[in-house]
Protein backbone atom coordinates (compact mmCIF):
# COMPACT_ATOMS: atom_id res chain seq x y z
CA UNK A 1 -39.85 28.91 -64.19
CA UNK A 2 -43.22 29.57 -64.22
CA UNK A 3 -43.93 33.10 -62.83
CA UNK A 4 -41.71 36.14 -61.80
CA UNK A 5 -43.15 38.96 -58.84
CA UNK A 6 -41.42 42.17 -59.32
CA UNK A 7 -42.09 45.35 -57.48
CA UNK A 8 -40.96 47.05 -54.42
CA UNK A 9 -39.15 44.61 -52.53
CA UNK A 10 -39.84 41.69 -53.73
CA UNK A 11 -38.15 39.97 -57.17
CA UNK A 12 -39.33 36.47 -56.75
CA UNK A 13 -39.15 33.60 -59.24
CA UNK A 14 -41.61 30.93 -58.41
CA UNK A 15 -42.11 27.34 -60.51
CA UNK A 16 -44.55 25.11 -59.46
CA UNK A 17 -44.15 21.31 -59.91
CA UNK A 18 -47.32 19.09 -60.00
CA UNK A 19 -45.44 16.24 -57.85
CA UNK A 20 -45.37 15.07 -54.95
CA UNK A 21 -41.81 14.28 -55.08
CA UNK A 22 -38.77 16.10 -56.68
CA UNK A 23 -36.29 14.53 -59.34
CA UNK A 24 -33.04 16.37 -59.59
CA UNK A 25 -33.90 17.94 -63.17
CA UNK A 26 -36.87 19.76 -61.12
CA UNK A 27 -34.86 22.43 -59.93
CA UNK A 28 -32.82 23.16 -63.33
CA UNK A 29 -34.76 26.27 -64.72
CA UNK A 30 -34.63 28.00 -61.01
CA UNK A 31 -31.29 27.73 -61.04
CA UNK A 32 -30.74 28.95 -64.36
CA UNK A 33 -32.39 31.79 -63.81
CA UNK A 34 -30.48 32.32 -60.55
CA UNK A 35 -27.17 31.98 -62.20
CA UNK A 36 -28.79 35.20 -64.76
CA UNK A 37 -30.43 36.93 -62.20
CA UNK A 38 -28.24 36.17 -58.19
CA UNK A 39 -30.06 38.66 -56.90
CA UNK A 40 -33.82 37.04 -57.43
CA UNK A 41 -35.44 34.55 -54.34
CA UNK A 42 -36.20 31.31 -55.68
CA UNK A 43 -39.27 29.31 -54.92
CA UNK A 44 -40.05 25.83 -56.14
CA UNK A 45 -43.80 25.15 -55.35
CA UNK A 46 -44.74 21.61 -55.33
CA UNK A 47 -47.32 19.12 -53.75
CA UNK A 48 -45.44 17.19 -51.23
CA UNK A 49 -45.44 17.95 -47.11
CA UNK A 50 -42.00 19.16 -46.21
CA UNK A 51 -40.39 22.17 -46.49
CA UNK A 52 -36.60 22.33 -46.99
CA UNK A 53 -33.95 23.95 -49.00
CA UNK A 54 -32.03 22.76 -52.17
CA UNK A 55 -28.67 24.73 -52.45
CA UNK A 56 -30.19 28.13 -53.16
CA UNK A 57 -33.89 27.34 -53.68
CA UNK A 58 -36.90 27.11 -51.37
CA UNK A 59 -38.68 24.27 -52.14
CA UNK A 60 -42.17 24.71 -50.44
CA UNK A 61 -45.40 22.48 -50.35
CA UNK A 62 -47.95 24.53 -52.02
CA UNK A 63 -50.71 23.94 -49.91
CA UNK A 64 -48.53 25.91 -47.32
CA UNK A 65 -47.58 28.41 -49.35
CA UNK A 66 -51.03 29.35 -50.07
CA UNK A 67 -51.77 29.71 -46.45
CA UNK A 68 -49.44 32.13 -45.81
CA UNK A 69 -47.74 33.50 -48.72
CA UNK A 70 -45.78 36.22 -47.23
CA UNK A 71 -43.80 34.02 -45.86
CA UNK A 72 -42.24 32.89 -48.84
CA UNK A 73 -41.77 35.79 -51.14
């Protein structure tokens, strides 16, 4: 994991992958800390196009995430 937001609403863990395509072992850390902390988002940034969902992690292209962060956190 790479960086945590904390405040108000919002308890977001975010990694960021410089890939444009995910290997399994990507999403280990995020889901580690998930296991510590269930009640945290999770958010794996990475360079690829599509958006989708890996068990309990939002895996989101970065280029779209930095359009419109709010989305996302």
């Amino acid at each position: 994991m790479d960086f945590v937001l904390y405040g108000g609403k919002t308890f977001t863990a975010v990694e960021v992958k410089n890939t444009k395509v995910l290997r399994p072992t990507d999403y280990n850390g995020l889901a580690s800390f998930g296991d510590d902390y269930p009640e945290t988002s999770l958010v794996l940034l990475y360079r690829g196009s599509v958006p989708m969902k890996h068990k309990n992690i939002l895996v989101v292209p970065v280029e779209m995430f930095f359009k419109s962060p709010g989305e996302y956190l």
